[in-house]
C-alpha atoms as a PDB file:
ATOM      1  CA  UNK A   1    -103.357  24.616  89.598  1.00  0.00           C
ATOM      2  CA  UNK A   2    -104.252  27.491  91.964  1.00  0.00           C
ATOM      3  CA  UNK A   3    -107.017  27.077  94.624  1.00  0.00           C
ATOM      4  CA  UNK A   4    -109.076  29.609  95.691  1.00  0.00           C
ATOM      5  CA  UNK A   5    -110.841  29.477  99.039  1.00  0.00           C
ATOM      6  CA  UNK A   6    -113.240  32.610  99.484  1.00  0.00           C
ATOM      7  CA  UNK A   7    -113.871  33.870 103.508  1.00  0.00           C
ATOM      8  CA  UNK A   8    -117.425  35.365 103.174  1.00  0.00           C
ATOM      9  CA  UNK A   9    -119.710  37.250 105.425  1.00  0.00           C
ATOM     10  CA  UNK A  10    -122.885  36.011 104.151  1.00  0.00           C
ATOM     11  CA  UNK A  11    -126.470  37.809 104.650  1.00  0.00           C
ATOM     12  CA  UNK A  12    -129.107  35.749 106.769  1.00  0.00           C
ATOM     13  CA  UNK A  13    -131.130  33.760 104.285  1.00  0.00           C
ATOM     14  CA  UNK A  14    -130.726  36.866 101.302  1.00  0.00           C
ATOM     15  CA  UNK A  15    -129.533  34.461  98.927  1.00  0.00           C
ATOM     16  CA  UNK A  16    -129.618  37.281  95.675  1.00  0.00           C
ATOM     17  CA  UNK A  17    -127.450  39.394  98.175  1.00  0.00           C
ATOM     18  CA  UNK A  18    -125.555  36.164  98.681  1.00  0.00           C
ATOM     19  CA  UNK A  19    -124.994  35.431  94.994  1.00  0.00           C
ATOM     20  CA  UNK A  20    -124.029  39.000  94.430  1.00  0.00           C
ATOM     21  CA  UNK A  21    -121.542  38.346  97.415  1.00  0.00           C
ATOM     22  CA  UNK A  22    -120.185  35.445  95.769  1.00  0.00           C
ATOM     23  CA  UNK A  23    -119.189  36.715  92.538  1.00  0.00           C
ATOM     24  CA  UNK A  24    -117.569  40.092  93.995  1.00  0.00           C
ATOM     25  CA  UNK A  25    -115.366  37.421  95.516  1.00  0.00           C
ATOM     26  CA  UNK A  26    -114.785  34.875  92.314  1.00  0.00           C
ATOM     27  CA  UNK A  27    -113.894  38.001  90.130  1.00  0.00           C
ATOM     28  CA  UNK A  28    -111.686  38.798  92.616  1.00  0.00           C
ATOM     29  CA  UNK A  29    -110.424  35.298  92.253  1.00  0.00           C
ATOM     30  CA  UNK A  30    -110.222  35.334  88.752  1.00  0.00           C
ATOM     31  CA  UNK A  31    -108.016  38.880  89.118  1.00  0.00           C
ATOM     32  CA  UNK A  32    -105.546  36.351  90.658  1.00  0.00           C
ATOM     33  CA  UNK A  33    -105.855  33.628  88.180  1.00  0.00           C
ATOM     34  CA  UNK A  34    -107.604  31.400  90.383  1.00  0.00           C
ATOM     35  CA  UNK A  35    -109.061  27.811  88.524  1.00  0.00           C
ATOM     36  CA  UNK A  36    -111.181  26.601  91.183  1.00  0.00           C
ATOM     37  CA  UNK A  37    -112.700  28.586  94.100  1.00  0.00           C
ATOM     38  CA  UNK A  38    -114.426  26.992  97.405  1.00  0.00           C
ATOM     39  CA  UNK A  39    -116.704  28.837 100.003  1.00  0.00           C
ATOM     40  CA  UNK A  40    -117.968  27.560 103.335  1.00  0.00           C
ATOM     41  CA  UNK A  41    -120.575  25.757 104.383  1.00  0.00           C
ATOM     42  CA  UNK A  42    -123.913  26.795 103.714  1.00  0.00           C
ATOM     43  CA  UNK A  43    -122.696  30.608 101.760  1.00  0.00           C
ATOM     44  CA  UNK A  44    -125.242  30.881  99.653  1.00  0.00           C
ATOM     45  CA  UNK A  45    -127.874  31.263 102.479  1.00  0.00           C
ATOM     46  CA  UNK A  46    -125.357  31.282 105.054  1.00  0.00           C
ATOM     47  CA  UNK A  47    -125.341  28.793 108.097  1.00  0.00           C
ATOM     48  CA  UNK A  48    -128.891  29.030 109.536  1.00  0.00           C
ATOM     49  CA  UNK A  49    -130.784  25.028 109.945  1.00  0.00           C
ATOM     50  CA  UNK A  50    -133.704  27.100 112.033  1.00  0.00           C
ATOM     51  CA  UNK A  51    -134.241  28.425 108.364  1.00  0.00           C
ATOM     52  CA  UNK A  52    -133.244  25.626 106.785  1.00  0.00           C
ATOM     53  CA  UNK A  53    -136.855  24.219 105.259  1.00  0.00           C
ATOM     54  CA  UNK A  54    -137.315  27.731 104.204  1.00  0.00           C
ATOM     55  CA  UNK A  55    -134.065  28.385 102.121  1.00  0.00           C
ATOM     56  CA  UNK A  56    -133.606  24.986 100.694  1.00  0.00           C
ATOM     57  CA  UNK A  57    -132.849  25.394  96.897  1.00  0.00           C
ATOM     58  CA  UNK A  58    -132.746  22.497  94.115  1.00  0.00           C
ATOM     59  CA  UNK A  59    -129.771  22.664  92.256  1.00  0.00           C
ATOM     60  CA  UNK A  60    -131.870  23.878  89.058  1.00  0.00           C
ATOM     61  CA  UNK A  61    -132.849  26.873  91.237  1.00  0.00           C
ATOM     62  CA  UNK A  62    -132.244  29.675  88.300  1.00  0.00           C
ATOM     63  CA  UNK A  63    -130.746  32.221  91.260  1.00  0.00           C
ATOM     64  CA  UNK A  64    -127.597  29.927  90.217  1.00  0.00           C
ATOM     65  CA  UNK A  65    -127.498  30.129  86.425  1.00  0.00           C
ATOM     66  CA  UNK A  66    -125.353  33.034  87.095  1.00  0.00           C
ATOM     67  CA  UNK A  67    -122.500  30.913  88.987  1.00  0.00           C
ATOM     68  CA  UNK A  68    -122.685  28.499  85.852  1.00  0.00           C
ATOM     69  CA  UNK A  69    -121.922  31.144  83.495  1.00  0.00           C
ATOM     70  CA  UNK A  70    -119.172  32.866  85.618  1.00  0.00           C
ATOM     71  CA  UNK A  71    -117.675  29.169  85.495  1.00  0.00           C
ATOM     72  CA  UNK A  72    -118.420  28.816  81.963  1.00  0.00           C
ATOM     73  CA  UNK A  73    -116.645  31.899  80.976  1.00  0.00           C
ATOM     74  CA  UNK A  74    -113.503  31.970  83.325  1.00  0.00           C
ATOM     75  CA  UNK A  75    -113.009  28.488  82.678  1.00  0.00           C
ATOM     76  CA  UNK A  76    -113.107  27.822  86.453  1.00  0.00           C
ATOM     77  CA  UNK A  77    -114.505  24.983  88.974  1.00  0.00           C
ATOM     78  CA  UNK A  78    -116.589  26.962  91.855  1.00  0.00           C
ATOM     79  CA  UNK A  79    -117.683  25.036  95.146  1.00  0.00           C
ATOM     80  CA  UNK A  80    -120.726  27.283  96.933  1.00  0.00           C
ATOM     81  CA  UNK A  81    -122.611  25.908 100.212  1.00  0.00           C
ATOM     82  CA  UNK A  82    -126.483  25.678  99.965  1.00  0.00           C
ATOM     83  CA  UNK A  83    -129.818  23.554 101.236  1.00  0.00           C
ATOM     84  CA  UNK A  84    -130.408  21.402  98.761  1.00  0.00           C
ATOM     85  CA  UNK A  85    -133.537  19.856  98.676  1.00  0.00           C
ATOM     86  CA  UNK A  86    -134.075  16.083  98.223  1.00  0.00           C
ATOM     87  CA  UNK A  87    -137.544  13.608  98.252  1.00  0.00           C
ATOM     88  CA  UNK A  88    -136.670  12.599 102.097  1.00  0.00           C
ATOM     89  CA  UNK A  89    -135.400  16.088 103.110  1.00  0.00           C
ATOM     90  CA  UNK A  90    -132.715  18.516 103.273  1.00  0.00           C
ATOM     91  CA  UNK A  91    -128.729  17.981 102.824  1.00  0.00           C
ATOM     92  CA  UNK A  92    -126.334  20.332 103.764  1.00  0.00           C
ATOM     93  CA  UNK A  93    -124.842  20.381 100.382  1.00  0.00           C
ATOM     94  CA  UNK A  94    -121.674  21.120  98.341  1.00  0.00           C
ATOM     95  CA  UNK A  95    -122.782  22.611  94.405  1.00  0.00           C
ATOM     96  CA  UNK A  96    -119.429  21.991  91.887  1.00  0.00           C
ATOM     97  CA  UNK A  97    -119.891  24.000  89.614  1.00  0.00           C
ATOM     98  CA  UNK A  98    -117.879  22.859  86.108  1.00  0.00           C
ATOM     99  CA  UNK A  99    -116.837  24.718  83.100  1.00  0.00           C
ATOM    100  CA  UNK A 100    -119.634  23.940  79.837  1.00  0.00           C
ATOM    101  CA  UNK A 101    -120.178  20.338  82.356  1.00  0.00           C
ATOM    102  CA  UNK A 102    -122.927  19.247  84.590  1.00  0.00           C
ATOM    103  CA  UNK A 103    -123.316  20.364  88.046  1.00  0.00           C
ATOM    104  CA  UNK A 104    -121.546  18.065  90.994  1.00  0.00           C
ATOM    105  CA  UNK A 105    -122.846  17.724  94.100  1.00  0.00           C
ATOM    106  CA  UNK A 106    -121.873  16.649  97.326  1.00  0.00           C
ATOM    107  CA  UNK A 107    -123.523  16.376 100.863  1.00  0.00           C
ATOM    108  CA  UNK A 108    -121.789  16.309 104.504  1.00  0.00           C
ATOM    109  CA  UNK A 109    -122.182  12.732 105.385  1.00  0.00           C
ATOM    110  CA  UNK A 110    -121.384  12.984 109.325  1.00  0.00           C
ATOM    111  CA  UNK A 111    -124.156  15.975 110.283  1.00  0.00           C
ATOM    112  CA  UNK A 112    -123.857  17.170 114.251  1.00  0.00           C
ATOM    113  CA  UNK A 113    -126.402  16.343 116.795  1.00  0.00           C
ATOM    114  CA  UNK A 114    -127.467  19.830 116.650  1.00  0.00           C
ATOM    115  CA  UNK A 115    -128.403  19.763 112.681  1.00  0.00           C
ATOM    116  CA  UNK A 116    -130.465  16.420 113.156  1.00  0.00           C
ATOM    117  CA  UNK A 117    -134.190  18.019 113.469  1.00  0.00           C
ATOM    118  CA  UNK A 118    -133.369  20.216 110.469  1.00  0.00           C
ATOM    119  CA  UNK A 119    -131.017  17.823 107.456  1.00  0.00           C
ATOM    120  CA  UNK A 120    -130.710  14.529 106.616  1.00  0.00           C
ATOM    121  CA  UNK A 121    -126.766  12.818 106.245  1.00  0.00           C
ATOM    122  CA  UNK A 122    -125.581  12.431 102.600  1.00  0.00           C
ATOM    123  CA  UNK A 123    -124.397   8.907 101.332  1.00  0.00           C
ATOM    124  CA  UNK A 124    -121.530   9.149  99.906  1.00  0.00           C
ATOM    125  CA  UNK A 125    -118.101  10.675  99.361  1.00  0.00           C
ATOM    126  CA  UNK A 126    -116.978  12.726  96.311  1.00  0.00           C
ATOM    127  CA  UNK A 127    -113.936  13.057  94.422  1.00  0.00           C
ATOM    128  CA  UNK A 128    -113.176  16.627  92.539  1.00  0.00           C
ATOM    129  CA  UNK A 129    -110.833  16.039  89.203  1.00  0.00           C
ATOM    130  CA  UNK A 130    -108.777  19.237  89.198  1.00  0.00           C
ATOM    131  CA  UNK A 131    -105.859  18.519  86.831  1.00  0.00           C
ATOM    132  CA  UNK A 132    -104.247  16.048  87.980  1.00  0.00           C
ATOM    133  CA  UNK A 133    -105.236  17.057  91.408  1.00  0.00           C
ATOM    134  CA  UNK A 134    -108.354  15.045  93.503  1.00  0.00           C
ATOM    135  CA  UNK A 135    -109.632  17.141  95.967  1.00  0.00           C
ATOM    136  CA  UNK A 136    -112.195  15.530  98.618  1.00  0.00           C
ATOM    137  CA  UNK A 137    -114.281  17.693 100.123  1.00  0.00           C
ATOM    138  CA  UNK A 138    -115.404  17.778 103.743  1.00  0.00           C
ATOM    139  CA  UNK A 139    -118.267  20.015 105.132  1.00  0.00           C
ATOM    140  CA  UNK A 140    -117.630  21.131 109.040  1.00  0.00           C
ATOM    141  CA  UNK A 141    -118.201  18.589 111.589  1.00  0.00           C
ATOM    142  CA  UNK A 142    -117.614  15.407 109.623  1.00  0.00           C
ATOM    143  CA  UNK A 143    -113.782  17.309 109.013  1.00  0.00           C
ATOM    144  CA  UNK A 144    -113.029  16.672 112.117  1.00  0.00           C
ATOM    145  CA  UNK A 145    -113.562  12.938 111.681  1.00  0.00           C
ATOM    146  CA  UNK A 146    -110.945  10.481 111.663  1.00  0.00           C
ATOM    147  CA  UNK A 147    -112.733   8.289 109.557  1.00  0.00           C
ATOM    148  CA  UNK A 148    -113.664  10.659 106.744  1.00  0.00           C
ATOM    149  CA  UNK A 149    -110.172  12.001 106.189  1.00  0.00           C
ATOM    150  CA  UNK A 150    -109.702   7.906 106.516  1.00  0.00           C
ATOM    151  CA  UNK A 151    -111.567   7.422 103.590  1.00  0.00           C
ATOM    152  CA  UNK A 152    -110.783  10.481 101.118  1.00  0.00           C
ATOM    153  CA  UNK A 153    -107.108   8.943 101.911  1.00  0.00           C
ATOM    154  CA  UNK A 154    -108.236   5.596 100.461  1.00  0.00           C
ATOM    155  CA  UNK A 155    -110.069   7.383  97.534  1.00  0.00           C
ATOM    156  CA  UNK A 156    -106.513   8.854  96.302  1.00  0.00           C
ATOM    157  CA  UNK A 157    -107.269  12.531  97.263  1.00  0.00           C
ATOM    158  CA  UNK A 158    -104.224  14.409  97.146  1.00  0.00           C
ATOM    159  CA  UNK A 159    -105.806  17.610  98.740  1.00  0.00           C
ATOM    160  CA  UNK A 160    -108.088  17.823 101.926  1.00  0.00           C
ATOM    161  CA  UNK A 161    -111.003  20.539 101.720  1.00  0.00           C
ATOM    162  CA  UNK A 162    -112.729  21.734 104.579  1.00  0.00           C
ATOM    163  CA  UNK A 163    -115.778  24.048 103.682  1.00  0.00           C
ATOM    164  CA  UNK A 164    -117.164  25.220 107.191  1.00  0.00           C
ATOM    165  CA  UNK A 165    -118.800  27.619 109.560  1.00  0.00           C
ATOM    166  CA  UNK A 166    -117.186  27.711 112.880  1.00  0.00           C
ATOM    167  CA  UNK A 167    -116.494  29.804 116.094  1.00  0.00           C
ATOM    168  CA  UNK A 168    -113.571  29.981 117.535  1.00  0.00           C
ATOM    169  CA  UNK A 169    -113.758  27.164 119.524  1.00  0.00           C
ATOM    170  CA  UNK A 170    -114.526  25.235 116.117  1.00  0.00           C
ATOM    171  CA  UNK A 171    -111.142  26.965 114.792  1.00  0.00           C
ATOM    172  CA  UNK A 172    -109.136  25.556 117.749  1.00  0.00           C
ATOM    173  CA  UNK A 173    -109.949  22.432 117.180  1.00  0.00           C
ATOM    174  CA  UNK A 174    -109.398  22.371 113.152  1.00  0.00           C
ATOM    175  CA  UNK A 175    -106.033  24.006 114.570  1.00  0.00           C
ATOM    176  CA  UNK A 176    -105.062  21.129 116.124  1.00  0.00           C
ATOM    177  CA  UNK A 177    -106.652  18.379 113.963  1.00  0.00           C
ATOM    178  CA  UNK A 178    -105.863  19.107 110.400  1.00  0.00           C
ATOM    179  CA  UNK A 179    -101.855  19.195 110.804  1.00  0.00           C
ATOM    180  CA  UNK A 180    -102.577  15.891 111.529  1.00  0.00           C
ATOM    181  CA  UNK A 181    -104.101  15.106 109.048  1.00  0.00           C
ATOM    182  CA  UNK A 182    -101.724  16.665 106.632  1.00  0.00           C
ATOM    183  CA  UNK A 183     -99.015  14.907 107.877  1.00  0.00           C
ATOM    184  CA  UNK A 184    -100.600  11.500 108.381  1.00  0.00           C
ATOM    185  CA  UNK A 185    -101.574  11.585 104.620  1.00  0.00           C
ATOM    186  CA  UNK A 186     -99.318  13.826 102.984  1.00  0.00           C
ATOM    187  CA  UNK A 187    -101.463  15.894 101.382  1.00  0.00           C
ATOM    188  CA  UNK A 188    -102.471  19.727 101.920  1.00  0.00           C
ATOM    189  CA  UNK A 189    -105.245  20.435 103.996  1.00  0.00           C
ATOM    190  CA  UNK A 190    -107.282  23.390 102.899  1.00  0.00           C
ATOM    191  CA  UNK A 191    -110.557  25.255 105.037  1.00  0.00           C
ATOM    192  CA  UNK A 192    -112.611  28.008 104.149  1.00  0.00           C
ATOM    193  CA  UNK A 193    -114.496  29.787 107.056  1.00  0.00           C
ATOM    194  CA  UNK A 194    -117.005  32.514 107.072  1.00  0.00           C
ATOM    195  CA  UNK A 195    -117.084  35.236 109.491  1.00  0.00           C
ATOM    196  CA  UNK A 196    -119.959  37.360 110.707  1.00  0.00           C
ATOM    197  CA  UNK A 197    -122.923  35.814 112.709  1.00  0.00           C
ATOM    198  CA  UNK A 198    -124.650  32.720 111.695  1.00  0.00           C
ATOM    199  CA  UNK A 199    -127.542  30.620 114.183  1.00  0.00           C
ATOM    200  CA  UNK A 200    -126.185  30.938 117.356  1.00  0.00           C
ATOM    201  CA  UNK A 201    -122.655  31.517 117.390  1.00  0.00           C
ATOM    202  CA  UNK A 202    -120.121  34.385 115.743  1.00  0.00           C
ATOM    203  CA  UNK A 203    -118.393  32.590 113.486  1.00  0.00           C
ATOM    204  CA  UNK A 204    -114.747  33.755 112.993  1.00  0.00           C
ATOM    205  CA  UNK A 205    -112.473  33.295 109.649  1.00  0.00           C
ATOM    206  CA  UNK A 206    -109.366  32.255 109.914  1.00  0.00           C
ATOM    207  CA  UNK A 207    -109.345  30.523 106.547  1.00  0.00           C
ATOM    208  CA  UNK A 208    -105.937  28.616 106.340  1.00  0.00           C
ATOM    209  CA  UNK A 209    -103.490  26.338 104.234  1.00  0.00           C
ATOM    210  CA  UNK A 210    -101.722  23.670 105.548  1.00  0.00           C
ATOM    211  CA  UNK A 211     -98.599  22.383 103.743  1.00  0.00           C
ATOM    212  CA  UNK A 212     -98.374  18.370 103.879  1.00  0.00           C
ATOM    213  CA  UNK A 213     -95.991  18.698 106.724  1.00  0.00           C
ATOM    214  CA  UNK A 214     -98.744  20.072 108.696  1.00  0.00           C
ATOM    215  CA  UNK A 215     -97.481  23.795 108.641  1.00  0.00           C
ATOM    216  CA  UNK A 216     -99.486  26.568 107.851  1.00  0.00           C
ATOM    217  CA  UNK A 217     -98.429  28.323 104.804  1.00  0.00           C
ATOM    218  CA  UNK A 218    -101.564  31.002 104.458  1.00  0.00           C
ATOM    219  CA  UNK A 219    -104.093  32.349 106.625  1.00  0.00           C
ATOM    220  CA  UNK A 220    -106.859  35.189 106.432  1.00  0.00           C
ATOM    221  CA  UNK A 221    -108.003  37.638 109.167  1.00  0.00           C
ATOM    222  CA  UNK A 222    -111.246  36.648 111.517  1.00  0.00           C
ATOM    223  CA  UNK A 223    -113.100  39.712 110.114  1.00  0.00           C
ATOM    224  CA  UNK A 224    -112.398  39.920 106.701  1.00  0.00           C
ATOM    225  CA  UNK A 225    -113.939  38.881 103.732  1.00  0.00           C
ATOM    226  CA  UNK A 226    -110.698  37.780 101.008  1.00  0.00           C
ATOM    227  CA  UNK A 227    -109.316  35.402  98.653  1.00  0.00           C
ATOM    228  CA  UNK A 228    -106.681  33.321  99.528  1.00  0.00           C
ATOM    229  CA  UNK A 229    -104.549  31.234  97.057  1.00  0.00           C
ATOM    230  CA  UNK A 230    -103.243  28.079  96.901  1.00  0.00           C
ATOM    231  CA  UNK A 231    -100.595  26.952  93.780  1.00  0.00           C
ATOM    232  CA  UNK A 232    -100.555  23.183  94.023  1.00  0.00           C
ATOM    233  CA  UNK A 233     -97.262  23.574  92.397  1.00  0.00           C
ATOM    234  CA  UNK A 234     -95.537  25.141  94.588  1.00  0.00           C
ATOM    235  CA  UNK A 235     -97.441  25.505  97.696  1.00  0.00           C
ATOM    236  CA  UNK A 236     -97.164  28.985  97.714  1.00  0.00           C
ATOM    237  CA  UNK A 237    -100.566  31.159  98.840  1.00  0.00           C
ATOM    238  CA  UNK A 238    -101.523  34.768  98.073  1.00  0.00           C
ATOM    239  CA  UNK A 239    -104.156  37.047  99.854  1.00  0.00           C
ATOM    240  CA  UNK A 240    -106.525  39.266  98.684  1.00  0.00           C
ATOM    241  CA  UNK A 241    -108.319  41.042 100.955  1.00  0.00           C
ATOM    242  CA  UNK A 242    -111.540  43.630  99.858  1.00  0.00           C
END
């Protein structure tokens, strides 16, 4: 299976410009036959809480009909960030995106101090069939939690997703924390970053593969919006840069 994780430079709170943004990037995907791609946290309105109550979608929002056809006719799984509303608030959410199937979603469980006033914590953890590939993802802060890599681990994922928005001080940490993980667990660990402002910070790429000995085996640029490409077969990674 190859992977796709998409480095975006969203627009604040345009999501049609967003959308648009999105499938520049999975056609660009497909170009590389890609069969699942994965953005960062929050790309369709891009990372934003203050905003938050004003952006959130429901995953029936019809701005998104166009990402289920794109999946429908490529025949690929696509993993976009957005507010989703819920009866008791907002979740920073994960929309799956399945070929002809119905929509998956996840929310980040562990939420920052800093995202309390605006979202509420999902409850629970996802698994994403791929092939005969489980992927668990894992939105930003909670990433960078022993316990959640603890418990994808115990779920049988055999590849680590981090979908986030961070700075570079954010990046130095991942840096240092998801080798570990790889190794720990044997499995690949992938992130997708965005770059470009976002709330209060500059946040700055860097969107990486790590092999499950903990080395990095692909990377993208902090200031360029790309594909890059993982084949689970092989572990080999491509880049597409536009």
């Amino acid at each position: 299976m190859r992977i796709g994780l998409a480095q975006i430079k969203p627009v604040k709170g345009d999501i049609v410009a967003n959308i648009e943004s999105h499938i520049k990037l999975l056609s660009q995907a497909k170009e590389l036959s890609a069969d699942a791609v994965f953005f960062p946290e929050l790309s369709i309105t891009g990372y934003e809480p203050e905003l938050a109550e004003e952006l959130a979608m429901t995953p029936a929002d019809q701005r998104l009909a166009i990402i289920q056809q794109f999946s429908d006719h490529s025949n690929m799984v696509i993993g976009l960030g957005a507010p989703i509303k819920t009866d008791s608030g907002i979740r920073i959410s994960m929309l799956i995106f399945q070929p002809y199937k119905a929509m998956q979603i996840y929310s980040k469980q562990q939420l920052h101090s800093d995202e309390f006033p605006y979202f509420e914590n999902g409850d629970k953890q996802i698994i994403i069939e791929l092939g005969s590939d489980r992927i668990a993802p894992a939105i930003c802060f909670e990433s960078l939690q022993d316990n959640h890599a603890e418990t994808a681990h115990q779920l049988g994922a055999s590849i680590y997703l981090a979908s986030v928005a961070k700075s570079q001080s954010g990046i130095d940490k991942a840096m240092v924390h998801y080798p570990k993980i790889a190794k720990k667990y044997q499995i690949p660990v992938l992130m997708t970053n965005c770059i470009g402002y976002c709330d209060q910070f500059l946040s700055v790429g860097q969107t990486a593969i790590w092999s499950k000995d903990g080395e990095v085996v692909g990377q993208l640029d902090n200031q360029t919006e790309g594909i890059l490409i993982f084949d689970t077969e092989n572990t080999e990674s491509r880049i597409l840069n536009y």
